[in-house]
Structures are given as C-alpha cells and as structure tokens.
N, C-alpha and C. Protein backbone atom coordinates (compact mmCIF):
# COMPACT_ATOMS: atom_id res chain seq x y z
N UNK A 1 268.52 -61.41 74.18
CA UNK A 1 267.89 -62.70 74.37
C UNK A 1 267.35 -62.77 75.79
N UNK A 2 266.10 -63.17 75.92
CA UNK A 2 265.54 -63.43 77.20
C UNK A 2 265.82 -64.58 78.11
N UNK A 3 266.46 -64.58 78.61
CA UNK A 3 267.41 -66.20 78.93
C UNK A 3 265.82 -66.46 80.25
N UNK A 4 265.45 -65.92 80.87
CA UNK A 4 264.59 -66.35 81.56
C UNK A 4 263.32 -67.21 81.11
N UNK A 5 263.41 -66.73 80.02
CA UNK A 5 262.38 -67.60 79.03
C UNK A 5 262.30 -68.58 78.30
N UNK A 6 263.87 -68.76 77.94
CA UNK A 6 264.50 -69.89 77.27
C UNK A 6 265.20 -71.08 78.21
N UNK A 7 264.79 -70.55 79.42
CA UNK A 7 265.37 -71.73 80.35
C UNK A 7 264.84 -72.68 80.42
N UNK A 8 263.54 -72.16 79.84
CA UNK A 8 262.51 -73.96 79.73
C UNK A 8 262.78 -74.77 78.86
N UNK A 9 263.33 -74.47 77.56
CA UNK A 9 264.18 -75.21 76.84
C UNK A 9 265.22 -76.11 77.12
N UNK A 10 265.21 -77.53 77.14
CA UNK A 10 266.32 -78.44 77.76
C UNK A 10 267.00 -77.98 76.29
N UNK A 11 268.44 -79.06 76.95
CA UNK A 11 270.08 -78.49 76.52
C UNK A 11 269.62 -79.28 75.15
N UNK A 12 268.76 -80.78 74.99
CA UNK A 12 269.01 -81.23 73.88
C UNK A 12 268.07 -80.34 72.45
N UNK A 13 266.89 -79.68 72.92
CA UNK A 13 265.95 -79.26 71.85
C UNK A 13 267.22 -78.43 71.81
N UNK A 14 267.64 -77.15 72.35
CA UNK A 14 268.63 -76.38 72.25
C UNK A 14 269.85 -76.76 71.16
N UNK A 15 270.16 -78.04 71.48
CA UNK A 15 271.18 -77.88 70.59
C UNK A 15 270.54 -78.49 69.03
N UNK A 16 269.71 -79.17 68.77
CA UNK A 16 268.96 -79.41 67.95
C UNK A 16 268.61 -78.43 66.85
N UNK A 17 267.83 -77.01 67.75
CA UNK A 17 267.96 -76.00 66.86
C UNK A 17 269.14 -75.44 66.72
N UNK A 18 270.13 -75.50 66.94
CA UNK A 18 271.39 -75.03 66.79
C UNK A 18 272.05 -75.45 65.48
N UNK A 19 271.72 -76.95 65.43
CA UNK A 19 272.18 -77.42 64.19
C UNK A 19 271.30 -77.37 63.29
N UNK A 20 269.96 -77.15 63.43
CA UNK A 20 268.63 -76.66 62.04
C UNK A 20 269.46 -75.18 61.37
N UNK A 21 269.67 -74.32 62.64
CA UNK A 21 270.27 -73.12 61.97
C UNK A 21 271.29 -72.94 61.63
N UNK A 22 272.41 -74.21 61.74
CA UNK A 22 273.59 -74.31 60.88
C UNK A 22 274.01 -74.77 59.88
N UNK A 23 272.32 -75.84 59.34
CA UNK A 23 272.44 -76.36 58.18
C UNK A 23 273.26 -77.68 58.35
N UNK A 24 273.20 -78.13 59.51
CA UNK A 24 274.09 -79.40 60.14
C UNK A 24 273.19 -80.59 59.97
N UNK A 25 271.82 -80.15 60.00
CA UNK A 25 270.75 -81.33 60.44
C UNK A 25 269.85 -81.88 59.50
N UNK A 26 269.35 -82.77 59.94
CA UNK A 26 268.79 -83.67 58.60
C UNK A 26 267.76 -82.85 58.16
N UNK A 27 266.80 -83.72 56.95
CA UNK A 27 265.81 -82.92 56.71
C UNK A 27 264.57 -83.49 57.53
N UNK A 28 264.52 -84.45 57.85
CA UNK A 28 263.37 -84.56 59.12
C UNK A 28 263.65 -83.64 60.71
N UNK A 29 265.03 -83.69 60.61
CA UNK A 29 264.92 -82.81 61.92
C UNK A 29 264.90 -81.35 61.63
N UNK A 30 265.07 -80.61 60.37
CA UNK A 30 264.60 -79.32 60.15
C UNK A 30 263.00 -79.39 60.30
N UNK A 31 262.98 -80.45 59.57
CA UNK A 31 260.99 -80.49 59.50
C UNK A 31 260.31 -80.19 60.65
N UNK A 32 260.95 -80.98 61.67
CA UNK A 32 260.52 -80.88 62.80
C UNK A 32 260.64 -79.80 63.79
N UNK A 33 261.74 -79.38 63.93
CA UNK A 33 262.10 -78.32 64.53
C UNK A 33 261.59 -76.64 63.96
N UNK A 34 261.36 -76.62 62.42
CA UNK A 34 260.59 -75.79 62.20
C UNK A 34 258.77 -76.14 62.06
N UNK A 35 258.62 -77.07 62.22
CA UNK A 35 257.17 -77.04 63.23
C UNK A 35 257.03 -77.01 64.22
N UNK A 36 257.55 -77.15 65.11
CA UNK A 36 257.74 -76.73 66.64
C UNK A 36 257.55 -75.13 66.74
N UNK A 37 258.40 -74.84 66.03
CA UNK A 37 259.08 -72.85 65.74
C UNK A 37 257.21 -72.61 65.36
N UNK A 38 256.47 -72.81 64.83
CA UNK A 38 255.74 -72.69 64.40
C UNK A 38 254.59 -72.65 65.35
N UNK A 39 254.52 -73.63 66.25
CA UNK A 39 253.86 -73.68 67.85
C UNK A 39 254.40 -72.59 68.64
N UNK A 40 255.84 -72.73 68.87
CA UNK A 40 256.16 -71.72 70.28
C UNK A 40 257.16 -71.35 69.66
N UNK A 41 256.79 -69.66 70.11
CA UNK A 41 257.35 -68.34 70.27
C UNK A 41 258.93 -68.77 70.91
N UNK A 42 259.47 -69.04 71.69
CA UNK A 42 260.36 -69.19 72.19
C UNK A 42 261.39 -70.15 71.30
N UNK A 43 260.67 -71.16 70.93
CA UNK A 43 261.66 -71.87 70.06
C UNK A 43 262.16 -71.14 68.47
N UNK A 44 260.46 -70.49 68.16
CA UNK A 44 261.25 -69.30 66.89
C UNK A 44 261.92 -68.53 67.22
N UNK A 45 261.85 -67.96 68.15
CA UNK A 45 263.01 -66.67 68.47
C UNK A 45 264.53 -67.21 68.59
N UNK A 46 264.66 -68.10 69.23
CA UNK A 46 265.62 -68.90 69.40
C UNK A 46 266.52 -69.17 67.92
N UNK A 47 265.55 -69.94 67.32
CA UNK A 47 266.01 -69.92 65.87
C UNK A 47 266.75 -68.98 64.78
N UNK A 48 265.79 -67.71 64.94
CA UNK A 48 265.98 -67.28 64.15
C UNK A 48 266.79 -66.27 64.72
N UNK A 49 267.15 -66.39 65.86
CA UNK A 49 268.72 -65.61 66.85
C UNK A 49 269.79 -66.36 65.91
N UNK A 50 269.80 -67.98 66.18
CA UNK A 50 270.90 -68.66 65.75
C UNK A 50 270.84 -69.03 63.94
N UNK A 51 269.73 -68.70 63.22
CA UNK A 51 270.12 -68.69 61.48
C UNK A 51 270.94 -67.54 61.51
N UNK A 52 270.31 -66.13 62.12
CA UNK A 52 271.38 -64.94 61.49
C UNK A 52 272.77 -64.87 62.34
N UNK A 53 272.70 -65.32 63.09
CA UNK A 53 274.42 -65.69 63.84
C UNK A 53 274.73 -66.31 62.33
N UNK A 54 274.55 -67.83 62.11
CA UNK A 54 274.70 -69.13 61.26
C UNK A 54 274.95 -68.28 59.76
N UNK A 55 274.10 -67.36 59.38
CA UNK A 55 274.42 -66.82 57.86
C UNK A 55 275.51 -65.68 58.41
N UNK A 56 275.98 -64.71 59.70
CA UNK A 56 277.08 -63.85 59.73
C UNK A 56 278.19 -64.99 59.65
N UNK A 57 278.26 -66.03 59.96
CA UNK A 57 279.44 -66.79 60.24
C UNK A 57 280.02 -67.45 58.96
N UNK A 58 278.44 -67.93 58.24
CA UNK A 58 278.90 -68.58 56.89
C UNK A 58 279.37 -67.47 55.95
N UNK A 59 279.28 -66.06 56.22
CA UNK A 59 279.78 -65.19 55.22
C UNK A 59 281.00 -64.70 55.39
N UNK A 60 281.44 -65.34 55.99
CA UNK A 60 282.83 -64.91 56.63
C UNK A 60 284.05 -65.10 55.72
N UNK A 61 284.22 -64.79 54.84
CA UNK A 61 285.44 -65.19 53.60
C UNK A 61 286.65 -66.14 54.33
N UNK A 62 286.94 -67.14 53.86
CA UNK A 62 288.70 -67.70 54.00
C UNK A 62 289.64 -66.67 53.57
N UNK A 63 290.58 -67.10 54.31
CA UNK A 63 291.82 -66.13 53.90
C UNK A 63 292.68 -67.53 53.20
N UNK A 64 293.46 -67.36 52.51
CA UNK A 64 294.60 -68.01 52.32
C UNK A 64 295.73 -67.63 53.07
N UNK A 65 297.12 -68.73 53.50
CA UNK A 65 297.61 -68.55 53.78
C UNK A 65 298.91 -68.18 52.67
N UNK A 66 299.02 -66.88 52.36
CA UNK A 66 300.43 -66.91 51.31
C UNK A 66 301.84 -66.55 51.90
N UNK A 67 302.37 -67.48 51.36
CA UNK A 67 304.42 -67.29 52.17
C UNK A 67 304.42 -68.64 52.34
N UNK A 68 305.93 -68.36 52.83
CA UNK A 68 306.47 -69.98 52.81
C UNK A 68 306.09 -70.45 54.00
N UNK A 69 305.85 -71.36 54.63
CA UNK A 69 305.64 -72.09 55.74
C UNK A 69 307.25 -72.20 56.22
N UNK A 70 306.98 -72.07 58.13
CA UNK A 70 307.85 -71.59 58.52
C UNK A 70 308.61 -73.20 58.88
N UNK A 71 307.76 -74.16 58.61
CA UNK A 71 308.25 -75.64 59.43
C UNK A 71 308.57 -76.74 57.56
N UNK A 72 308.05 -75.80 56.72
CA UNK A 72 309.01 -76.34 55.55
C UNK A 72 310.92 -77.20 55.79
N UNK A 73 311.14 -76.15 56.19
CA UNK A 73 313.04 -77.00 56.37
C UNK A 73 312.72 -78.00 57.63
N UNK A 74 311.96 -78.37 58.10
CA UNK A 74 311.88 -79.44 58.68
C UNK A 74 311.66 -80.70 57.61
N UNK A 75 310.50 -79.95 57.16
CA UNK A 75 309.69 -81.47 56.11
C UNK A 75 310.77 -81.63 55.17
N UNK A 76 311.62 -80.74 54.37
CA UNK A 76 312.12 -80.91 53.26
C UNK A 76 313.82 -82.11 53.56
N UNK A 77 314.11 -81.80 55.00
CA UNK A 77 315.26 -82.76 55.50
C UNK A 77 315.04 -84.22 54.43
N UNK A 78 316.13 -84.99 54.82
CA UNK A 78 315.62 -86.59 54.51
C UNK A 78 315.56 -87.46 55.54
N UNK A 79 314.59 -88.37 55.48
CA UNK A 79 314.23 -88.97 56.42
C UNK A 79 315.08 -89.91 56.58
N UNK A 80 315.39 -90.42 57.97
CA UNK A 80 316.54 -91.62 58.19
C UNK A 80 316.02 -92.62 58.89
N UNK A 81 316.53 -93.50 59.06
CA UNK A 81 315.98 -94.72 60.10
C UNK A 81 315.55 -94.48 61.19
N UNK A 82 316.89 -93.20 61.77
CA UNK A 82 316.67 -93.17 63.26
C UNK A 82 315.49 -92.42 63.34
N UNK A 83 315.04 -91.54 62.38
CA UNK A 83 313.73 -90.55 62.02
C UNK A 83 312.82 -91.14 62.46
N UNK A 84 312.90 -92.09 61.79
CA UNK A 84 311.36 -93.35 61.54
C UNK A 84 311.26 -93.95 63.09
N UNK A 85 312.09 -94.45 63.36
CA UNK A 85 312.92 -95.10 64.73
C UNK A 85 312.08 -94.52 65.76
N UNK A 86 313.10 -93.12 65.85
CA UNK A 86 312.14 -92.35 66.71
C UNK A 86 310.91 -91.78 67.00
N UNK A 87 309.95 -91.28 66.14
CA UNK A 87 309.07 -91.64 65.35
C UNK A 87 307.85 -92.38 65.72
N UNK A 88 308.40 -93.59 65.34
CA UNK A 88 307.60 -94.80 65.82
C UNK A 88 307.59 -95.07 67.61
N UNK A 89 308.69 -94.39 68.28
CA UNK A 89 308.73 -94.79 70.03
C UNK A 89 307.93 -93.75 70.21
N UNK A 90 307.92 -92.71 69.81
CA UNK A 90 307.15 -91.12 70.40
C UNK A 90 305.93 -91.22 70.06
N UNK A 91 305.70 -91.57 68.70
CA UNK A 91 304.22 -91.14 68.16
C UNK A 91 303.05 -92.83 68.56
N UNK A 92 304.20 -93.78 68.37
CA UNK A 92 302.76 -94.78 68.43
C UNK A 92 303.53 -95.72 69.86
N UNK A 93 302.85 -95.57 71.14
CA UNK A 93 303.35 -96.06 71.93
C UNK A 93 302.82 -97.66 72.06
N UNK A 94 301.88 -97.78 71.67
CA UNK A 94 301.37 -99.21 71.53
C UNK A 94 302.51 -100.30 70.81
N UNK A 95 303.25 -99.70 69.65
CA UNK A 95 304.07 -100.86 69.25
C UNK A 95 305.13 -100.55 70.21
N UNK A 96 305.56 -99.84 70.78
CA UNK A 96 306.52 -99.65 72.20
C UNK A 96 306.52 -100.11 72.75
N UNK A 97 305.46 -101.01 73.32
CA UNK A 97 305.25 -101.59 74.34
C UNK A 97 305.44 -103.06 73.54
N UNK A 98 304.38 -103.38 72.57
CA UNK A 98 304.48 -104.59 72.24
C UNK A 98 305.72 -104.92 71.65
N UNK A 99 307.00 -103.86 71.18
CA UNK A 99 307.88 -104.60 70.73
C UNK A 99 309.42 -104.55 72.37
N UNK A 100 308.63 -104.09 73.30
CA UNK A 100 308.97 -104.32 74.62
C UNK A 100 308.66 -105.64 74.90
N UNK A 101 307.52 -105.97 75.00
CA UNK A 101 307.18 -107.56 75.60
C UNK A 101 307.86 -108.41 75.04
N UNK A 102 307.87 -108.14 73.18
CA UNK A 102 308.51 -109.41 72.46
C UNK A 102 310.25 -109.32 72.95
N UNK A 103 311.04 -107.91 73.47
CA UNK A 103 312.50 -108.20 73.57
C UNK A 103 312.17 -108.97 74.63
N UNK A 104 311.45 -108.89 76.13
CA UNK A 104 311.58 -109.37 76.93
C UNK A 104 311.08 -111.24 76.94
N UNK A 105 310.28 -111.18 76.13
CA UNK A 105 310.12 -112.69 75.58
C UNK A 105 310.89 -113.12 74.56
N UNK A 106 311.58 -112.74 74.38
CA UNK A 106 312.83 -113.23 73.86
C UNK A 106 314.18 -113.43 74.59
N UNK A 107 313.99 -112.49 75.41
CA UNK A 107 315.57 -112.77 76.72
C UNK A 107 314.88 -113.81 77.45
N UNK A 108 313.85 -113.89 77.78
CA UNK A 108 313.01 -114.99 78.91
C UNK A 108 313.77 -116.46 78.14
N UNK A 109 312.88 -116.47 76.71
CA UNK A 109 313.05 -117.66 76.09
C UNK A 109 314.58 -118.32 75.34
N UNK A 110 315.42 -117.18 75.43
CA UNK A 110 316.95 -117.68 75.11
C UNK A 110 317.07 -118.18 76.70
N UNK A 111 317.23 -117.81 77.79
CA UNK A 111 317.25 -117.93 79.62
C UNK A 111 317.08 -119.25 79.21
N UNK A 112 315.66 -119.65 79.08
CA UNK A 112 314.54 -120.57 79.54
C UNK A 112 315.76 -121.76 78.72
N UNK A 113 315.84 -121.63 77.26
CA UNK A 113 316.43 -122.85 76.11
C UNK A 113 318.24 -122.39 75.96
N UNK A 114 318.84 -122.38 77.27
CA UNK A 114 320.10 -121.89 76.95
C UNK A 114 321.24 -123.73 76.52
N UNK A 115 321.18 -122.91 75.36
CA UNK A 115 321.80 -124.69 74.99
C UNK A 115 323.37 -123.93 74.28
N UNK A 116 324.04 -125.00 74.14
CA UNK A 116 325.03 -124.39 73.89
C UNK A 116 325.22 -124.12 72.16
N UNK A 117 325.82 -122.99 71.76
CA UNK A 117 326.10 -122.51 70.40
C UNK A 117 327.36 -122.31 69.99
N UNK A 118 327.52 -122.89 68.98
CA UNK A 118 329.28 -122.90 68.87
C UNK A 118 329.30 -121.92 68.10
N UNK A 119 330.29 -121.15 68.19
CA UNK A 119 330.88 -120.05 66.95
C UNK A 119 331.91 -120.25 67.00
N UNK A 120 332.84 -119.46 66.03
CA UNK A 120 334.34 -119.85 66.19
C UNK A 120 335.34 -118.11 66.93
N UNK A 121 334.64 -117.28 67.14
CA UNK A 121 334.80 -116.09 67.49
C UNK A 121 335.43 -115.38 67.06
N UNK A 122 335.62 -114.12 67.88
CA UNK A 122 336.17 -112.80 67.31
C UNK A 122 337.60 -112.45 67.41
N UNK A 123 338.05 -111.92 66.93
CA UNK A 123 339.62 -111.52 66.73
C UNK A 123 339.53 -110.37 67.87
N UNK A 124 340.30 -110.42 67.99
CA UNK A 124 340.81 -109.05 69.13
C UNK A 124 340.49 -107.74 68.09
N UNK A 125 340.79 -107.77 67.27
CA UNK A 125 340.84 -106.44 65.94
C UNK A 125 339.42 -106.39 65.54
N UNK A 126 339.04 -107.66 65.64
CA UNK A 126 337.53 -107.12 64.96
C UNK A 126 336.45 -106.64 66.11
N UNK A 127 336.74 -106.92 67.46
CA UNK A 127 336.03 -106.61 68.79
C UNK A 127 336.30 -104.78 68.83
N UNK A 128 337.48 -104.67 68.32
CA UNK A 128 337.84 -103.28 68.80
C UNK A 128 337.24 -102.62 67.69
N UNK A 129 337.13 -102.74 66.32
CA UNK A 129 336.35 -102.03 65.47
C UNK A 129 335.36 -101.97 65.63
N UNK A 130 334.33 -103.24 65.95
CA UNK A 130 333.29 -102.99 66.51
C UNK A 130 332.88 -102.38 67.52
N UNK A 131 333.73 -102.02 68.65
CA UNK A 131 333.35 -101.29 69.48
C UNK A 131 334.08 -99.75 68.71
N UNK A 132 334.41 -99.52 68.38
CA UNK A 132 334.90 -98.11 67.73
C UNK A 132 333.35 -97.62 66.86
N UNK A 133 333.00 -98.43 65.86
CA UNK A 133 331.84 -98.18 65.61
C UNK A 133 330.62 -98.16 66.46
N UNK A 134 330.36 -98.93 66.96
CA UNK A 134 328.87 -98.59 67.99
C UNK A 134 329.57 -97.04 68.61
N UNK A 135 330.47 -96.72 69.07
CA UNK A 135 330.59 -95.19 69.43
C UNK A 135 330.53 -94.53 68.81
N UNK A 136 330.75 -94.48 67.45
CA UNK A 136 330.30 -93.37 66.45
C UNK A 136 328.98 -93.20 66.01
N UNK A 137 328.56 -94.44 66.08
CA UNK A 137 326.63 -94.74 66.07
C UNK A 137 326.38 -94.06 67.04
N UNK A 138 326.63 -94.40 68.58
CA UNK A 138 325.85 -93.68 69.09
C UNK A 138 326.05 -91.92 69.45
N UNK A 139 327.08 -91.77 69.30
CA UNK A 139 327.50 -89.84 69.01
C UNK A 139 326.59 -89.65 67.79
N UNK A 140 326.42 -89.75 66.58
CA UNK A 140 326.15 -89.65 65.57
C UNK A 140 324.08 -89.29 66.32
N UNK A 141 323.98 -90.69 66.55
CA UNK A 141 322.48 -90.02 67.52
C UNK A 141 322.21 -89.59 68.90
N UNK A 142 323.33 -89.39 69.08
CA UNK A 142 323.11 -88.14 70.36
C UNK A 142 323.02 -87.15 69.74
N UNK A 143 323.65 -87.04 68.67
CA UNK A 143 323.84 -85.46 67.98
C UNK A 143 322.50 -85.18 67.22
N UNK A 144 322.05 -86.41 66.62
CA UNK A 144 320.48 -85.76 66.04
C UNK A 144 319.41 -85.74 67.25
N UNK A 145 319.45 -86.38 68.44
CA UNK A 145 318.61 -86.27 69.41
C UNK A 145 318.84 -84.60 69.88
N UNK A 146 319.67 -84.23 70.02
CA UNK A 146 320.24 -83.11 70.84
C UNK A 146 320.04 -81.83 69.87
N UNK A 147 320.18 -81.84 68.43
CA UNK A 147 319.45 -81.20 66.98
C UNK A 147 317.92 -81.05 67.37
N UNK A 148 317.32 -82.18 67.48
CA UNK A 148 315.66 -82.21 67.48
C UNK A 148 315.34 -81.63 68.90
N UNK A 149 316.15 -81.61 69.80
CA UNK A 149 315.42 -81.42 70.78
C UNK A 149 315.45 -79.76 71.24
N UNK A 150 316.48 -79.02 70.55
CA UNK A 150 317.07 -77.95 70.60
C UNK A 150 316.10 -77.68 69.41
N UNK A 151 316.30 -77.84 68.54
CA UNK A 151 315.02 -77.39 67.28
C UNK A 151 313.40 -76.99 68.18
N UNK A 152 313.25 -78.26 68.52
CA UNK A 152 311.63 -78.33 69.15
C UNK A 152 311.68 -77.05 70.04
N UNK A 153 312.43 -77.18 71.11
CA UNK A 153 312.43 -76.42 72.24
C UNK A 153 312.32 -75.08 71.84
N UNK A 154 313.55 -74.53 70.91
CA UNK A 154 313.62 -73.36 70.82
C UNK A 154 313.16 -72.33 69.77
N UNK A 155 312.90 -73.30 68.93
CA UNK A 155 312.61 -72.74 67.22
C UNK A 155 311.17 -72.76 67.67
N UNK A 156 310.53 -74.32 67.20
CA UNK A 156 308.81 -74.45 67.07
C UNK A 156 308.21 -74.29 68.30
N UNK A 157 308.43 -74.57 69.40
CA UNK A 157 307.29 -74.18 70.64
C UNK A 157 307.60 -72.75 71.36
N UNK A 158 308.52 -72.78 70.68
CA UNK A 158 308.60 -70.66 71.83
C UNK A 158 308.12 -70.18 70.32
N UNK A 159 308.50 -70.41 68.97
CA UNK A 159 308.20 -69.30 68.17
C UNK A 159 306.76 -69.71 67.76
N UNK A 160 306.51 -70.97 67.00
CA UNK A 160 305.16 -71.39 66.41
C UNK A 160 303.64 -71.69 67.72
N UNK A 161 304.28 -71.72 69.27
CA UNK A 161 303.31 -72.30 69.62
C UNK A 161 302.92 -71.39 70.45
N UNK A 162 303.97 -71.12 71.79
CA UNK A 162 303.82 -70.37 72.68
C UNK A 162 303.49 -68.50 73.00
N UNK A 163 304.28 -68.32 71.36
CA UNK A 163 303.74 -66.77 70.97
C UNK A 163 302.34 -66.56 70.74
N UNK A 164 301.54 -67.22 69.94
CA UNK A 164 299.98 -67.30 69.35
C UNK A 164 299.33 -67.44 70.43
N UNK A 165 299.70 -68.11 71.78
CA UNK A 165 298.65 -68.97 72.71
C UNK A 165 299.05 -67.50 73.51
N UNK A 166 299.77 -66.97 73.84
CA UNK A 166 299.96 -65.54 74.82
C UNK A 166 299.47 -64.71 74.16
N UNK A 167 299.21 -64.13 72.71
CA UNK A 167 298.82 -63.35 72.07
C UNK A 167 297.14 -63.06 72.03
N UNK A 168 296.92 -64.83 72.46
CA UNK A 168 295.52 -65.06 72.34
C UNK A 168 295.10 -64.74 73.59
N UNK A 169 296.02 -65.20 74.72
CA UNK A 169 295.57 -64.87 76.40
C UNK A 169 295.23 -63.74 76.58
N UNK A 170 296.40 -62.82 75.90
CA UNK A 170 296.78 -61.12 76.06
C UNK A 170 294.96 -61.06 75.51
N UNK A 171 294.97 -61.47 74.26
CA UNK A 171 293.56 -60.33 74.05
C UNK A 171 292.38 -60.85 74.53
N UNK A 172 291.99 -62.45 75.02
CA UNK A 172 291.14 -62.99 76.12
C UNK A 172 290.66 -61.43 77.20
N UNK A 173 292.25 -61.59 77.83
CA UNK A 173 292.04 -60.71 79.29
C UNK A 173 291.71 -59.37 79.01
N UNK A 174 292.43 -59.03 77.54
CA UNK A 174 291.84 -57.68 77.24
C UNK A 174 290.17 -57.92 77.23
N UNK A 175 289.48 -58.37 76.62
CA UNK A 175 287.63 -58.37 76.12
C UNK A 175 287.55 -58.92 77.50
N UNK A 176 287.83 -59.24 78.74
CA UNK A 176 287.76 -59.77 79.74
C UNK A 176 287.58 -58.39 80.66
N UNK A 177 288.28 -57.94 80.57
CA UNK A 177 288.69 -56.47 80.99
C UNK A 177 287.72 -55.26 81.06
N UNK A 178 287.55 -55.34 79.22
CA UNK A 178 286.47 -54.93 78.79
C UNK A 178 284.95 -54.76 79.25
N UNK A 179 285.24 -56.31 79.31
CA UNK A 179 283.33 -56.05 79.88
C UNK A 179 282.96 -56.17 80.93
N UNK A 180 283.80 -56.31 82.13
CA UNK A 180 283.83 -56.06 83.65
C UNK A 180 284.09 -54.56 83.45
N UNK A 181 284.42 -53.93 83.04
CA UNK A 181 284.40 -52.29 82.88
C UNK A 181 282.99 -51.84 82.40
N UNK A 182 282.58 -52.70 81.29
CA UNK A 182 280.99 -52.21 80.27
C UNK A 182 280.13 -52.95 81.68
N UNK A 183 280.20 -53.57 82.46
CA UNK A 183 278.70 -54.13 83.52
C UNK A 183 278.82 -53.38 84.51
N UNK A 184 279.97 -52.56 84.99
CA UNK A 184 280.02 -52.10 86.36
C UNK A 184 279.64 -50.26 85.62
C-alpha cells in the first residue's frame, strides 16, 4: 500500500470505505463510495485492499467450543441471599449508594422524631440467643466471603484470566521481535 498517497484521504472517507468493504454500510453509502472509487484511483485501490482483507476475514470458519466449561461448578451452586446480597453491593453500585442515603435518612429521621416507644423487653435468655446467633450468621459469611474470594483469586483469575493475557503478551513480543529482525 502506498501510504504516501493515501494520506490525502481524511480518517472519515477512510473509515467509510472500510465499512462499504465490510458490508457494514448502507446502500446509499455503498452507492456513493463506489462512485467516488470510480473517479479516483486512490479511493479504488483502497477499497479493493479492504473487500479482499473483508472476504479473507468473512471466510474464516467458527470453531465451536466443545467440553465442559471450566466456570460451570460455579453457575450450577445455589444461589443464596447473601449471593444476591453481595451481588447487588459489587455489581450495581448505584443502589449502594442510594440504599446508603436511605439508612442514613433513616438514622437522621429516628434522631430528628425520637419520641418515646414502649416495649416490654427482652429476657436475659433471649438477648443471649440472639447474640449466639448473629455469630453464627456472621462466621457462616465470613466463610462464604473467604470461599469466593479464594475461588476468584486463585482458581478464575490466575487460571481463566491471567494465563491467556501472558500467552497473548508472550506471542505479541514474539511477532514484535519478529519484525524488528525482518526491517533491520
């Protein structure tokens, strides 16, 4: 490709024919762009660089993926509250926040209207069960926090994430390598 020649081409006709030869673009902007091609040499060449790129790429077969998926025994678990729970603080931080403002407008507004509430209270026996339970609640999710986080850490991002992305670096620097060897 003569890049000295195609420099007169701005970035937008450029990408324009990019998408005529990917079959991306309307039919007025094929229309157009192959009448242009039709005026100047530079814009056909261009073209018809990027259709036969556009038809090697579209012939490119899918593979399927066959075997079991390796993050299956994750999905197949059952989902629990604290799942969802957690879940909902990690993945959507917006209700995090807004169901932040409402606890804190709610401690404001008990503060603000502190009137008095009668109950008849707790037994000594029933204070201590209750506190016996909230400790098993919360061991119970330390132990799935400390599961997920040991899962994540060590299973899915060293095996599913961090192997592929080095594998990919490794052969980057290799064709990197490569063709600072093929110019010199």
């Amino acid at each position: 490709m003569n890049y000295t020649k195609l420099s007169k081409i701005d970035d937008k006709l450029h990408d324009r024919i990019i998408s005529v030869a990917y079959g991306n673009a309307s039919f007025l902007e094929k229309y157009r762009i192959n009448k242009l091609a039709l005026k100047d040499e530079n814009v056909k060449q261009i073209l018809d660089e990027y259709s036969n790129i556009a038809k090697a790429v579209h012939s490119i077969q899918k593979e399927e993926f066959v075997g079991k998926p390796k993050i299956k025994s994750i999905l197949d678990e059952q989902k629990s509250f604290i799942d969802d729970f957690y879940l909902i603080l990690v993945g959507k931080p917006a209700i995090s926040f807004i169901a932040g403002v409402l606890l804190v407008f709610a401690i404001t507004f008990s503060l603000i209207n502190n009137q008095e509430l009668s109950y008849e209270g707790y037994s000594v026996a029933e204070v201590k069960q209750a506190s016996i339970e909230t400790k098993q609640a919360l061991l119970i999710v330390s132990e799935i926090f400390s599961k997920t986080e040991d899962k994540i850490k060590y299973e899915i991002l060293t095996e599913e994430v961090s192997k592929p992305i080095n594998k990919g670096m490794n052969t980057v620097n290799k064709l990197f390598k490569k063709e600072i060897k093929n110019e010199s």
